[in-house]
N, C-alpha and C. Protein backbone atom coordinates (compact mmCIF):
# COMPACT_ATOMS: atom_id res chain seq x y z
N UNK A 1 0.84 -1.15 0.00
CA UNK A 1 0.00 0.00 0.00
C UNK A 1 0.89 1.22 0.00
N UNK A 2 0.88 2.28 -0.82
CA UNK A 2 1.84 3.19 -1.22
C UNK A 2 1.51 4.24 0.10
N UNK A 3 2.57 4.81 0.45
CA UNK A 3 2.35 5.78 1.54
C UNK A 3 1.80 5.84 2.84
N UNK A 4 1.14 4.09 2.60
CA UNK A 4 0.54 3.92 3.76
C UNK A 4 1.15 4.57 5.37
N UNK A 5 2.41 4.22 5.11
CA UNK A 5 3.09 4.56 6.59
C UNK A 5 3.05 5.79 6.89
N UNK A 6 2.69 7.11 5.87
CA UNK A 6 3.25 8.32 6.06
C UNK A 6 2.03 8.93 7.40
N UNK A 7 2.21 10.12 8.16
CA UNK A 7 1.60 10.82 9.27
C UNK A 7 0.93 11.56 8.70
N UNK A 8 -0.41 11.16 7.51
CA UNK A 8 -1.16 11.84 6.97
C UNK A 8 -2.46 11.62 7.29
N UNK A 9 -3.16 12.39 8.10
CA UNK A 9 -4.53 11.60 8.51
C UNK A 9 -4.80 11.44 10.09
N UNK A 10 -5.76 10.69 10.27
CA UNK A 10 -5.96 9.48 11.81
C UNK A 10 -4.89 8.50 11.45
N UNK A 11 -4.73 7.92 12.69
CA UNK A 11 -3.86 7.13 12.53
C UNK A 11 -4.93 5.80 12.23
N UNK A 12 -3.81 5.00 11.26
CA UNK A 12 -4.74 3.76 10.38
C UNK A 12 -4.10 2.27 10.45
N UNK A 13 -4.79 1.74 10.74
CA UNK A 13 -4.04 0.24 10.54
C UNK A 13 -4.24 -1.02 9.35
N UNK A 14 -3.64 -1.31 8.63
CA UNK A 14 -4.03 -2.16 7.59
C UNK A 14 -3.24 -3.38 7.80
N UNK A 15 -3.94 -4.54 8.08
CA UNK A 15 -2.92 -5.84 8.22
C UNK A 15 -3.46 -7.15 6.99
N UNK A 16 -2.48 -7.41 6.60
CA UNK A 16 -2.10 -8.52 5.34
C UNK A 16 -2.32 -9.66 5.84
N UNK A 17 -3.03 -10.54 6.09
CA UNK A 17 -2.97 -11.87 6.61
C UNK A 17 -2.72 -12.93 4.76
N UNK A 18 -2.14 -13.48 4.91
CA UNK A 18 -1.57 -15.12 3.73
C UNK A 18 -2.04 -15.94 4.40
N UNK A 19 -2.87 -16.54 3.60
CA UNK A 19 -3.80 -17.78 4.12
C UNK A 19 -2.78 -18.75 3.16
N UNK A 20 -1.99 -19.00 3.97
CA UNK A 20 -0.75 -19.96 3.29
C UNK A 20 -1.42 -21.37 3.17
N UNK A 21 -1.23 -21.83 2.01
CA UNK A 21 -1.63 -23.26 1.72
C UNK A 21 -2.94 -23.44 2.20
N UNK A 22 -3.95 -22.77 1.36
CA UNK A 22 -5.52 -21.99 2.00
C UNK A 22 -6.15 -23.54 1.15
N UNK A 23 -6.01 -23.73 0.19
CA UNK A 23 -6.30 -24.58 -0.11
C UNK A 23 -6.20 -25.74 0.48
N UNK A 24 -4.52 -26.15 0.90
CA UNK A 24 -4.92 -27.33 1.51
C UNK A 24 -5.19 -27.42 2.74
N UNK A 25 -5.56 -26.33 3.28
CA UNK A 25 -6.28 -26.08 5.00
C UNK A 25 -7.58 -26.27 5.01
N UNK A 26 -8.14 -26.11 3.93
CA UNK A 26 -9.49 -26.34 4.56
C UNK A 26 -9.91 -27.75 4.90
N UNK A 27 -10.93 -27.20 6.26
CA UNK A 27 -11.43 -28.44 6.81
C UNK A 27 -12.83 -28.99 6.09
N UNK A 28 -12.62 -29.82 5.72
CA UNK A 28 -14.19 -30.77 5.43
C UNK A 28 -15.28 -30.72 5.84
N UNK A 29 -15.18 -31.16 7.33
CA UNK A 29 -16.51 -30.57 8.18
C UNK A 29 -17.12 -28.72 8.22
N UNK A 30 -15.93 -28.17 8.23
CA UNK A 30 -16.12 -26.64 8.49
C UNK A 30 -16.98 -26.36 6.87
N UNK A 31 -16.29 -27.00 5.61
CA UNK A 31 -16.52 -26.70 4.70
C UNK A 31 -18.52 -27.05 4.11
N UNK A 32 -18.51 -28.36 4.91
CA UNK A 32 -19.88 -29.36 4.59
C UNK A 32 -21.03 -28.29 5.30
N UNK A 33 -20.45 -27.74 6.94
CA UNK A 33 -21.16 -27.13 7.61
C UNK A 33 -21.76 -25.26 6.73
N UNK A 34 -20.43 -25.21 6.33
CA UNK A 34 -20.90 -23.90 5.41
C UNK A 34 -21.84 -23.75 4.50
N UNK A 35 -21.58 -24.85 3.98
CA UNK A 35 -22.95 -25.18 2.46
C UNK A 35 -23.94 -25.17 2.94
N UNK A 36 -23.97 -25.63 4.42
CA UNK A 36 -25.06 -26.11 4.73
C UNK A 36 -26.41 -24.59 5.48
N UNK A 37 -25.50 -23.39 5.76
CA UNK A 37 -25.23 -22.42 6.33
C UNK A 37 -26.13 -21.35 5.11
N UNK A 38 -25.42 -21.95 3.82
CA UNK A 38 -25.46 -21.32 2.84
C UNK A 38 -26.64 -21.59 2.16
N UNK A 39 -27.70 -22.66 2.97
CA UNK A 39 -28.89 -23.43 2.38
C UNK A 39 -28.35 -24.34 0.94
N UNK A 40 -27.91 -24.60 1.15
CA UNK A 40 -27.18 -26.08 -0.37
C UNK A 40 -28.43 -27.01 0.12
N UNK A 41 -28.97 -27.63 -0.63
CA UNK A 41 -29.70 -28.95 -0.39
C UNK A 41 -29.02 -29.88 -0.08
N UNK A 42 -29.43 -30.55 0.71
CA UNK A 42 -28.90 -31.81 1.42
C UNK A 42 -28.28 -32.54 0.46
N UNK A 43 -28.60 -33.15 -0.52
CA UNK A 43 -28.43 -34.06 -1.73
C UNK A 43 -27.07 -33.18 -2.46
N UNK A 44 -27.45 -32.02 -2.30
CA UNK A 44 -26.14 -31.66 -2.90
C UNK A 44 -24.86 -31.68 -2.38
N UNK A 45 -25.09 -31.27 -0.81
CA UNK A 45 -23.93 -31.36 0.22
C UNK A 45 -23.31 -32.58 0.39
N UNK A 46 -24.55 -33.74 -0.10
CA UNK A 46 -24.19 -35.15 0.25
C UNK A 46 -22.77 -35.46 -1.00
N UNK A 47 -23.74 -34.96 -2.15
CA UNK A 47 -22.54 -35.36 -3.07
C UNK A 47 -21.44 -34.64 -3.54
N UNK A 48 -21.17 -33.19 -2.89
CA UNK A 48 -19.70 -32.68 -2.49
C UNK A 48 -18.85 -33.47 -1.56
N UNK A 49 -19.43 -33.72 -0.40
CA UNK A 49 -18.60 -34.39 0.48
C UNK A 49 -18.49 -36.64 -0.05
N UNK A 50 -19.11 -36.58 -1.07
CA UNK A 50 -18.64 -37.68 -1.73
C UNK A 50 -17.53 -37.37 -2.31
N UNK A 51 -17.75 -36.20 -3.25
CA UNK A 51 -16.12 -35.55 -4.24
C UNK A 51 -15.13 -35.33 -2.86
N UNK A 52 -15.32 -34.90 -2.14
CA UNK A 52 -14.32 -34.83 -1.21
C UNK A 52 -13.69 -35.48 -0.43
N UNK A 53 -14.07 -36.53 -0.47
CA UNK A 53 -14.15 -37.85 0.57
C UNK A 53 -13.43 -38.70 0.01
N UNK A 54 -13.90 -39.40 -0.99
CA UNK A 54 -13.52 -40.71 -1.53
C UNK A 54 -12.50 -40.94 -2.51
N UNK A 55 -11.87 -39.80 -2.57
CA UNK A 55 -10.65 -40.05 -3.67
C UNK A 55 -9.34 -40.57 -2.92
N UNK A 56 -8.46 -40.80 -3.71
CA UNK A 56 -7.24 -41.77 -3.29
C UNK A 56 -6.25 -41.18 -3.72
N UNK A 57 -4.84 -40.92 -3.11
CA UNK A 57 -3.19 -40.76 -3.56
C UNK A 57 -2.70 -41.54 -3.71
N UNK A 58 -1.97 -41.94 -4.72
CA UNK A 58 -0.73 -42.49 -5.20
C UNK A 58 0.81 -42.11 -5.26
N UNK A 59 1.76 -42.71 -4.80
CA UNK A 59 3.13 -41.93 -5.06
C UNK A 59 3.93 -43.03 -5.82
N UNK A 60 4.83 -42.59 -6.83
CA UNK A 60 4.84 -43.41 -8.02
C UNK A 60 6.51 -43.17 -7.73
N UNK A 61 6.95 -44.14 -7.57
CA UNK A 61 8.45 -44.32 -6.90
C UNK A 61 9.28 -45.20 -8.19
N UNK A 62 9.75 -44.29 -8.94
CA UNK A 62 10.90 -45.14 -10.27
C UNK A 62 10.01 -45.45 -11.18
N UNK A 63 8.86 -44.58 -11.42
CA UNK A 63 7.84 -44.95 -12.55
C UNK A 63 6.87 -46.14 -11.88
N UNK A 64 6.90 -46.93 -10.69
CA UNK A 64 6.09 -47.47 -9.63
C UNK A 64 5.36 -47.19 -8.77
N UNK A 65 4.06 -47.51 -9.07
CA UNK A 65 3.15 -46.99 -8.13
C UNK A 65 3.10 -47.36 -6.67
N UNK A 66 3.47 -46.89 -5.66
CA UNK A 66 4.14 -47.65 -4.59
C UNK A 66 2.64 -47.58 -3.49
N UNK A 67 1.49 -47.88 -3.65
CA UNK A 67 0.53 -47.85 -2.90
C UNK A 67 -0.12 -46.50 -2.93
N UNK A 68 -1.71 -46.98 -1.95
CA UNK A 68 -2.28 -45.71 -2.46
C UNK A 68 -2.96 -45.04 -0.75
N UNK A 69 -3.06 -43.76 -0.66
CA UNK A 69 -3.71 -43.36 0.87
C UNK A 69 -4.29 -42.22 0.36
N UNK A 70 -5.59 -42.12 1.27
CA UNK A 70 -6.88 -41.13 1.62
C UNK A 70 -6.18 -39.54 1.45
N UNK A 71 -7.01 -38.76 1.35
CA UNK A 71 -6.74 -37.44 1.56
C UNK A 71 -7.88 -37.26 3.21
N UNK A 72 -7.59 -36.42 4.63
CA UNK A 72 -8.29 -35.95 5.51
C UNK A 72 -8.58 -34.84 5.26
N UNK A 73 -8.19 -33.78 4.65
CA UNK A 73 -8.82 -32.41 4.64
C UNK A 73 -8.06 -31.84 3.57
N UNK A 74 -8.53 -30.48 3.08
CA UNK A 74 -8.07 -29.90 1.76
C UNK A 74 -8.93 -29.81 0.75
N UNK A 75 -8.68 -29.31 -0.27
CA UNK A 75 -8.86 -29.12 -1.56
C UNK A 75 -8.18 -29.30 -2.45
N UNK A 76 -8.63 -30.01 -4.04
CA UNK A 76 -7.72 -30.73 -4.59
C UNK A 76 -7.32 -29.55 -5.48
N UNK A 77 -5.97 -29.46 -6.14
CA UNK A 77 -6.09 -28.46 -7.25
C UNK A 77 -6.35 -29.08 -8.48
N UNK A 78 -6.79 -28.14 -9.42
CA UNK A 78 -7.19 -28.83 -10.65
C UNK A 78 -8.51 -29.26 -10.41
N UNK A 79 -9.67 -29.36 -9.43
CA UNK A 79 -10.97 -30.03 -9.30
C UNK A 79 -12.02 -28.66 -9.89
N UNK A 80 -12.33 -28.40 -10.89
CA UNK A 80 -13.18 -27.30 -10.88
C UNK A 80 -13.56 -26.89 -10.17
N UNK A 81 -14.32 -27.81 -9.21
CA UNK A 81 -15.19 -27.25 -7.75
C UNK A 81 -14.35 -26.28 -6.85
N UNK A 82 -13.25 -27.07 -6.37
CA UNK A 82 -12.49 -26.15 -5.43
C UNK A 82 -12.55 -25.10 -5.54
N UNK A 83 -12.25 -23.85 -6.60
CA UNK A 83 -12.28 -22.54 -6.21
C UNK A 83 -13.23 -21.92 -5.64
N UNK A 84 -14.67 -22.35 -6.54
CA UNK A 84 -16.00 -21.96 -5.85
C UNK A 84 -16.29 -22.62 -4.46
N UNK A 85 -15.82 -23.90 -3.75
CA UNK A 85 -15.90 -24.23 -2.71
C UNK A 85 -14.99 -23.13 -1.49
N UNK A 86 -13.91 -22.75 -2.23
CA UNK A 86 -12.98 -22.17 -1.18
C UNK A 86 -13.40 -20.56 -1.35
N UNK A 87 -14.05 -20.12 -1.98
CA UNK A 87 -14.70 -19.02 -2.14
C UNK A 87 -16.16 -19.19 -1.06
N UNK A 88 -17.11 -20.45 -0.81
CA UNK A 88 -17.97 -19.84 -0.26
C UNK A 88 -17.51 -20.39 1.35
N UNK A 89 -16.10 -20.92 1.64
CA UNK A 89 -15.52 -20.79 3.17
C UNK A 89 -14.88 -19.36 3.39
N UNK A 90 -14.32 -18.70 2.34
CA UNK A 90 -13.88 -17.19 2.97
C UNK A 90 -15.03 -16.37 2.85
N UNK A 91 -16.08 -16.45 2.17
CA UNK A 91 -17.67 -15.68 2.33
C UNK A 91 -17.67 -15.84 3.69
N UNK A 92 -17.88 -17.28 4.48
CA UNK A 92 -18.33 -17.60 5.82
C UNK A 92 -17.29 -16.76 6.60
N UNK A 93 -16.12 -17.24 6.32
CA UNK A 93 -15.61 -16.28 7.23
C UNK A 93 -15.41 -14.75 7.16
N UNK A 94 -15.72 -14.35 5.81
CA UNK A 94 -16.23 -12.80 6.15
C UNK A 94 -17.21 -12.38 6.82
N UNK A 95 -17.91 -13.37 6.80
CA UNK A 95 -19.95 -12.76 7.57
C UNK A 95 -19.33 -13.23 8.94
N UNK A 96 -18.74 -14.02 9.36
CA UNK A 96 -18.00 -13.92 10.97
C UNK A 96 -17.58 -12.65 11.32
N UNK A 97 -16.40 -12.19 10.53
CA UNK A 97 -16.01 -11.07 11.09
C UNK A 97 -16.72 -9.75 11.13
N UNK A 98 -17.62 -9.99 10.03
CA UNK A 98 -18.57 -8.43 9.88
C UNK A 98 -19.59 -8.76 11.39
N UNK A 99 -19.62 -9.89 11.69
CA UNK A 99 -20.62 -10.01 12.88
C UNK A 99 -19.89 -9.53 14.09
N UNK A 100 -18.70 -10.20 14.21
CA UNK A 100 -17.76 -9.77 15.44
C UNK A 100 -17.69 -8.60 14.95
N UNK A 101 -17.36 -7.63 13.87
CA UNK A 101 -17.22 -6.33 14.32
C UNK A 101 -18.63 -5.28 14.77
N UNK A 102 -19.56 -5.66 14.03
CA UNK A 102 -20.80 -5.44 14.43
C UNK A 102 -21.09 -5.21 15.72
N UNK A 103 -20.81 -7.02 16.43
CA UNK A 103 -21.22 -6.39 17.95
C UNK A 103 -19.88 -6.03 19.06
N UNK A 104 -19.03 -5.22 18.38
CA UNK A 104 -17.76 -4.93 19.17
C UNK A 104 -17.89 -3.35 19.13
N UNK A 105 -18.46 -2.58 20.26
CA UNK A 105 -18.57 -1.60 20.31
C UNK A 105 -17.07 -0.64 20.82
N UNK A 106 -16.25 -1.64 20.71
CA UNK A 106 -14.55 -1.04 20.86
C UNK A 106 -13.88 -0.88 18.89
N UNK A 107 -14.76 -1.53 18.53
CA UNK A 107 -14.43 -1.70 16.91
C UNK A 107 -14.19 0.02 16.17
N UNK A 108 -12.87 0.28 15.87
CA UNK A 108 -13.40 1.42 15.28
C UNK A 108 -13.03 1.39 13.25
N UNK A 109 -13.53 2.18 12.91
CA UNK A 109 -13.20 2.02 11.38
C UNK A 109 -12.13 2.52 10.91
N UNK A 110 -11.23 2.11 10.04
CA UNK A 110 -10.36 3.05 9.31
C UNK A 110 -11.29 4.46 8.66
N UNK A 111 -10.21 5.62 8.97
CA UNK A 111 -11.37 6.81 8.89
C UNK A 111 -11.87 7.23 7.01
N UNK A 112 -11.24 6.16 5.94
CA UNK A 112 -11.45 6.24 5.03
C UNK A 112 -12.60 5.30 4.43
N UNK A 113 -12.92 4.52 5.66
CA UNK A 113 -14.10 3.11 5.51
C UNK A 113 -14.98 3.33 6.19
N UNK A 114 -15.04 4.55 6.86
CA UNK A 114 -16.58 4.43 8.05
C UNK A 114 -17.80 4.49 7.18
N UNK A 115 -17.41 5.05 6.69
CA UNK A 115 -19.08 5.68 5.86
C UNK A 115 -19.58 4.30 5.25
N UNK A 116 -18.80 3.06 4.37
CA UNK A 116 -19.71 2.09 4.05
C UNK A 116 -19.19 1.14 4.79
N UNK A 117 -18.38 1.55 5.98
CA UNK A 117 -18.60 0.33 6.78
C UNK A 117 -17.50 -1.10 6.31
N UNK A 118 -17.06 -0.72 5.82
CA UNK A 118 -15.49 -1.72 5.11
C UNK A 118 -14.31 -1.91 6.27
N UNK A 119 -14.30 -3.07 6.57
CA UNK A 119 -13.48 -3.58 7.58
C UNK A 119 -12.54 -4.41 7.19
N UNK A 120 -12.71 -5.09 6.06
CA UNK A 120 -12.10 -6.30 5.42
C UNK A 120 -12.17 -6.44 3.91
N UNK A 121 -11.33 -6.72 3.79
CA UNK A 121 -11.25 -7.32 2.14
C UNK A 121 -10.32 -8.69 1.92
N UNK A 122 -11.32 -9.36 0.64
CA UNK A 122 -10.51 -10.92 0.70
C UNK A 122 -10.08 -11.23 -0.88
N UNK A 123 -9.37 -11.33 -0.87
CA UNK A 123 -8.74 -11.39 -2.44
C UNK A 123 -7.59 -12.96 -2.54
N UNK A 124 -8.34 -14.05 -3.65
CA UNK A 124 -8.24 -15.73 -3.01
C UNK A 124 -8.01 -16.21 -2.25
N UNK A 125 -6.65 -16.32 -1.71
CA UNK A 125 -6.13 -16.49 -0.27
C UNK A 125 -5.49 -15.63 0.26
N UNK A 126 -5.80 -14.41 0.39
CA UNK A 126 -5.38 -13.15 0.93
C UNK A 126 -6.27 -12.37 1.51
N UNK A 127 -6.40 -11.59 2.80
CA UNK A 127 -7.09 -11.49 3.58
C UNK A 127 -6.67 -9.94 4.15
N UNK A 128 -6.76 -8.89 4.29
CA UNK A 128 -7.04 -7.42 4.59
C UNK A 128 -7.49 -7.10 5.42
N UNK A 129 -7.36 -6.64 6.43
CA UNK A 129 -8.14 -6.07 7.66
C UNK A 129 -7.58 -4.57 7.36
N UNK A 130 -8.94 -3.46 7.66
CA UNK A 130 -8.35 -1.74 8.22
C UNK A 130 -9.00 -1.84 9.30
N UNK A 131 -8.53 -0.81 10.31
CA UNK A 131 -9.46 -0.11 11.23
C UNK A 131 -8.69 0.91 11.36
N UNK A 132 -8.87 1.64 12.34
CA UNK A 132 -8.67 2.77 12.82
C UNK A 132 -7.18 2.55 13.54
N UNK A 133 -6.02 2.73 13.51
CA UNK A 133 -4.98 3.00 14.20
C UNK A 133 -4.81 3.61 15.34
N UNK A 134 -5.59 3.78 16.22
CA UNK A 134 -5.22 4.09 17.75
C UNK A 134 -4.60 3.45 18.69
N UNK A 135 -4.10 3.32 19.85
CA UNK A 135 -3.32 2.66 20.49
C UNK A 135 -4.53 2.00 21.73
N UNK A 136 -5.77 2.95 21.26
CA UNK A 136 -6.26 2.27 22.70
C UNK A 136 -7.55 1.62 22.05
């Protein structure tokens, strides 16, 4: 952010969170529970968490397939679904934080976001917080 640091203004805080390896963090349950959050029909949730569930790894040792094991949590790359799946877990967790800031009457705004109320921004696995820069 250009100039951000300079003593122009209220004082402001902007923090960068990297949702490092966002993809393969997500949890399954957290993810099944979101859809579910999100009104997905049952039948549909059923057969995401089939795509998510039941596939298998291989590691291929000297051109040998040396056995095969489960995936527990993540997202696969390359699955079409995944992006739109990992898109409606950072939705969820945006409507978290707009709620926690909502009822946090210590919450203050960056003084360039009060007016519509912009606390956060999420850009794929990258994550933005402003507020207000005060010390107290």
């Amino acid at each position: 952010m250009r100039n951000y640091h300079k003593d122009i203004g209220c004082p402001r805080l902007a923090l960068k969170v990297d949702l490092m390896k966002a993809f393969d963090m997500v949890d399954w349950g957290f993810l099944l529970e979101t859809l579910a959050a999100f009104h997905f029909p049952p039948n549909i949730i059923t057969w995401i968490k089939a795509c998510l569930t039941t596939f298998k790894f291989s590691i291929s040792f000297n051109g040998e397939l040396a056995g095969f094991f489960s995936g527990k949590r993540g997202l696969r790359q390359g699955d079409p679904m995944s992006p739109y799946l990992f898109v409606r877990a950072m939705e969820f967790l945006s409507k978290i934080l707009t709620k926690r800031i909502a009822d946090s009457p210590s919450f203050k705004f960056h003084w360039k976001c009060d007016k519509i109320k912009l606390s956060h921004l999420c850009f794929a696995d990258d994550l933005i917080m402003l507020c207000h820069g005060s010390p107290s």
